[in-house]
Protein backbone atom coordinates (compact mmCIF):
# COMPACT_ATOMS: atom_id res chain seq x y z
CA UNK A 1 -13.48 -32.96 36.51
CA UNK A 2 -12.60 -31.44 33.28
CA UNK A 3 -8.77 -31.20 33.02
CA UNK A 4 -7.48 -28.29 31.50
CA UNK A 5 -3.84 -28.40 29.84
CA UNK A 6 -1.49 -25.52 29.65
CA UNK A 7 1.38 -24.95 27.36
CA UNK A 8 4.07 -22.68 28.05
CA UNK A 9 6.06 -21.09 24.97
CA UNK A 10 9.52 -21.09 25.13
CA UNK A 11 10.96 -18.57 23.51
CA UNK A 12 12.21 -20.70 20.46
CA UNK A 13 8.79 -21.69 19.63
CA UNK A 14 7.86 -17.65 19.77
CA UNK A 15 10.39 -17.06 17.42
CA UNK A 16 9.29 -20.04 15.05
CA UNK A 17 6.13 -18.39 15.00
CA UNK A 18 7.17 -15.00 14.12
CA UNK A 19 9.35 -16.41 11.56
CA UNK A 20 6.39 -18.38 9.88
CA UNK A 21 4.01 -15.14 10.36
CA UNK A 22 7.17 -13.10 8.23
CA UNK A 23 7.37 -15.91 5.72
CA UNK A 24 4.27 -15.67 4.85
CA UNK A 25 3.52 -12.18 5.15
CA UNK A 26 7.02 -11.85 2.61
CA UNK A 27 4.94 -14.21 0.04
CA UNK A 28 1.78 -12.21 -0.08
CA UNK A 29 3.87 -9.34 -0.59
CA UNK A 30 6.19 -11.00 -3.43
CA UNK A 31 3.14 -12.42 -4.70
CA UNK A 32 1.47 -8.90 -5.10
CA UNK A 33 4.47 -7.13 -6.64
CA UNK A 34 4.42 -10.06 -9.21
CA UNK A 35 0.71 -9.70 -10.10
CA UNK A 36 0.28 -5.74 -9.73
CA UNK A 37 3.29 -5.62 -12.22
CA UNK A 38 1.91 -8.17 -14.92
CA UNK A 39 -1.62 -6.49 -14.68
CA UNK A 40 -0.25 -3.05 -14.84
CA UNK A 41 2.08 -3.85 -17.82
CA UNK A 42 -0.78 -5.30 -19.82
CA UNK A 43 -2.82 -1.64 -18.99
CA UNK A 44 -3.40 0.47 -23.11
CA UNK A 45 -2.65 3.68 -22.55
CA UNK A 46 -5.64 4.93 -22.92
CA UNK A 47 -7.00 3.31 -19.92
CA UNK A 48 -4.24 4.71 -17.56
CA UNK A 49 -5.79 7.96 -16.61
CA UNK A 50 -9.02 6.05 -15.16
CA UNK A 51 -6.71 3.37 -13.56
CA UNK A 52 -4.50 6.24 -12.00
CA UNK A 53 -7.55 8.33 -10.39
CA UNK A 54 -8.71 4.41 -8.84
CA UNK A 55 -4.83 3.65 -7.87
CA UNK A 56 -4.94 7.43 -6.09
CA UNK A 57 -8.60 6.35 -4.15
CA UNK A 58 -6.85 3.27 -3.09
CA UNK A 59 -3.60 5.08 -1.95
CA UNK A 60 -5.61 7.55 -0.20
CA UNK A 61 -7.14 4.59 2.00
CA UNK A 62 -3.44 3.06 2.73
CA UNK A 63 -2.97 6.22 3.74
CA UNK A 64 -5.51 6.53 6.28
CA UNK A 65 -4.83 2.70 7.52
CA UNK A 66 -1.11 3.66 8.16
CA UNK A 67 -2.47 6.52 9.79
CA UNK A 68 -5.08 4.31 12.61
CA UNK A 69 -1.46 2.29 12.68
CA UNK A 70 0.95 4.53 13.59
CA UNK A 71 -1.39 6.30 15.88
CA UNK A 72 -3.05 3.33 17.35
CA UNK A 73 0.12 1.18 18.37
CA UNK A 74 2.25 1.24 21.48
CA UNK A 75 4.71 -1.07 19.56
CA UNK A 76 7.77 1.43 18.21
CA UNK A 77 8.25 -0.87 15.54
CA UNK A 78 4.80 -0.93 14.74
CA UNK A 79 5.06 2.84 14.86
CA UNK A 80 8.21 3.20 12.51
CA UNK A 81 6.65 0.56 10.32
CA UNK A 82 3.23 2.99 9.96
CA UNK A 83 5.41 6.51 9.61
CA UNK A 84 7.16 4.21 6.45
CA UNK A 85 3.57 3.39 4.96
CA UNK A 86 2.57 7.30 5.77
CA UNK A 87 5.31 8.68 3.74
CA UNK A 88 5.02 6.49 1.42
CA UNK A 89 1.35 6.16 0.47
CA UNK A 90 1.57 10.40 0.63
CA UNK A 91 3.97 10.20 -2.27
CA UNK A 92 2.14 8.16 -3.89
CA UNK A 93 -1.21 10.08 -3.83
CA UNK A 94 0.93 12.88 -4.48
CA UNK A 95 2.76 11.94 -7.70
CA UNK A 96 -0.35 10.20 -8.97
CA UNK A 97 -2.68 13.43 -8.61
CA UNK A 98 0.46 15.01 -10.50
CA UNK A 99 0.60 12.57 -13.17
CA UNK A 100 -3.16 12.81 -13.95
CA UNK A 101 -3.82 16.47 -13.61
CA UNK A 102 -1.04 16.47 -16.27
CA UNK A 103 -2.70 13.95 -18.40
CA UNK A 104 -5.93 15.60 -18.04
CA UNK A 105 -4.26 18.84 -19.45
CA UNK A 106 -3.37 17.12 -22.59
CA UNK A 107 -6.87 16.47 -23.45
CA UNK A 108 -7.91 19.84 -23.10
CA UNK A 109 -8.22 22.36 -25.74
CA UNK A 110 -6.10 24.79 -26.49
CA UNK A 111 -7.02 28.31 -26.54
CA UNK A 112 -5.48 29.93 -29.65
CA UNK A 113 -4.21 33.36 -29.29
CA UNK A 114 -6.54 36.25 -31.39
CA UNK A 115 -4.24 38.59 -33.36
């Protein structure tokens, strides 16, 4: 007969696991912030209107993944954690739709006034 072997967590080992899941999840995070902010300080300016309008389409899907998030979890941390990402990714799209309708005006042309 096969013999089948259970293992019971304690709740030290649970909490070793968490803590390796946030250690981890705290160096992709770290590690992004480091490499978004090299990449993004190397951008010309002329390139940062395009880059903007693809940093708003990306926003606008964190947005809808804290959305399935906060709606889709019976966790209330999970819940706090996904109203955090919603307010924050809606700034985001927010300010950057600002920022580039206002660059977008500068490379219009002016109108001058008929006298």
């Amino acid at each position: 007969m096969p013999s089948c072997k259970i293992s019971i967590l304690t709740t030290h080992d649970a909490h070793l696991i968490i803590m390796e899941d946030l250690i981890f999840n705290l160096f992709i995070f770290v590690l992004a912030a480091f490499i978004g902010f090299e990449l993004i300080s190397k951008v010309p300016p002329t390139l940062h209107t395009p880059l903007m309008s693809g940093a708003n389409a990306i926003s606008g899907i964190t947005l809808i993944g804290a959305l399935i998030i906060a709606g889709g979890s019976e966790s209330v941390y999970s819940q706090w954690i996904g109203f955090t990402a919603i307010v924050f990714a809606t700034i985001n799209v927010v300010g950057g739709f600002m920022v580039t309708d206002r660059m977008l005006e500068m490379f219009k042309k002016k109108k001058e006034d008929e006298k």
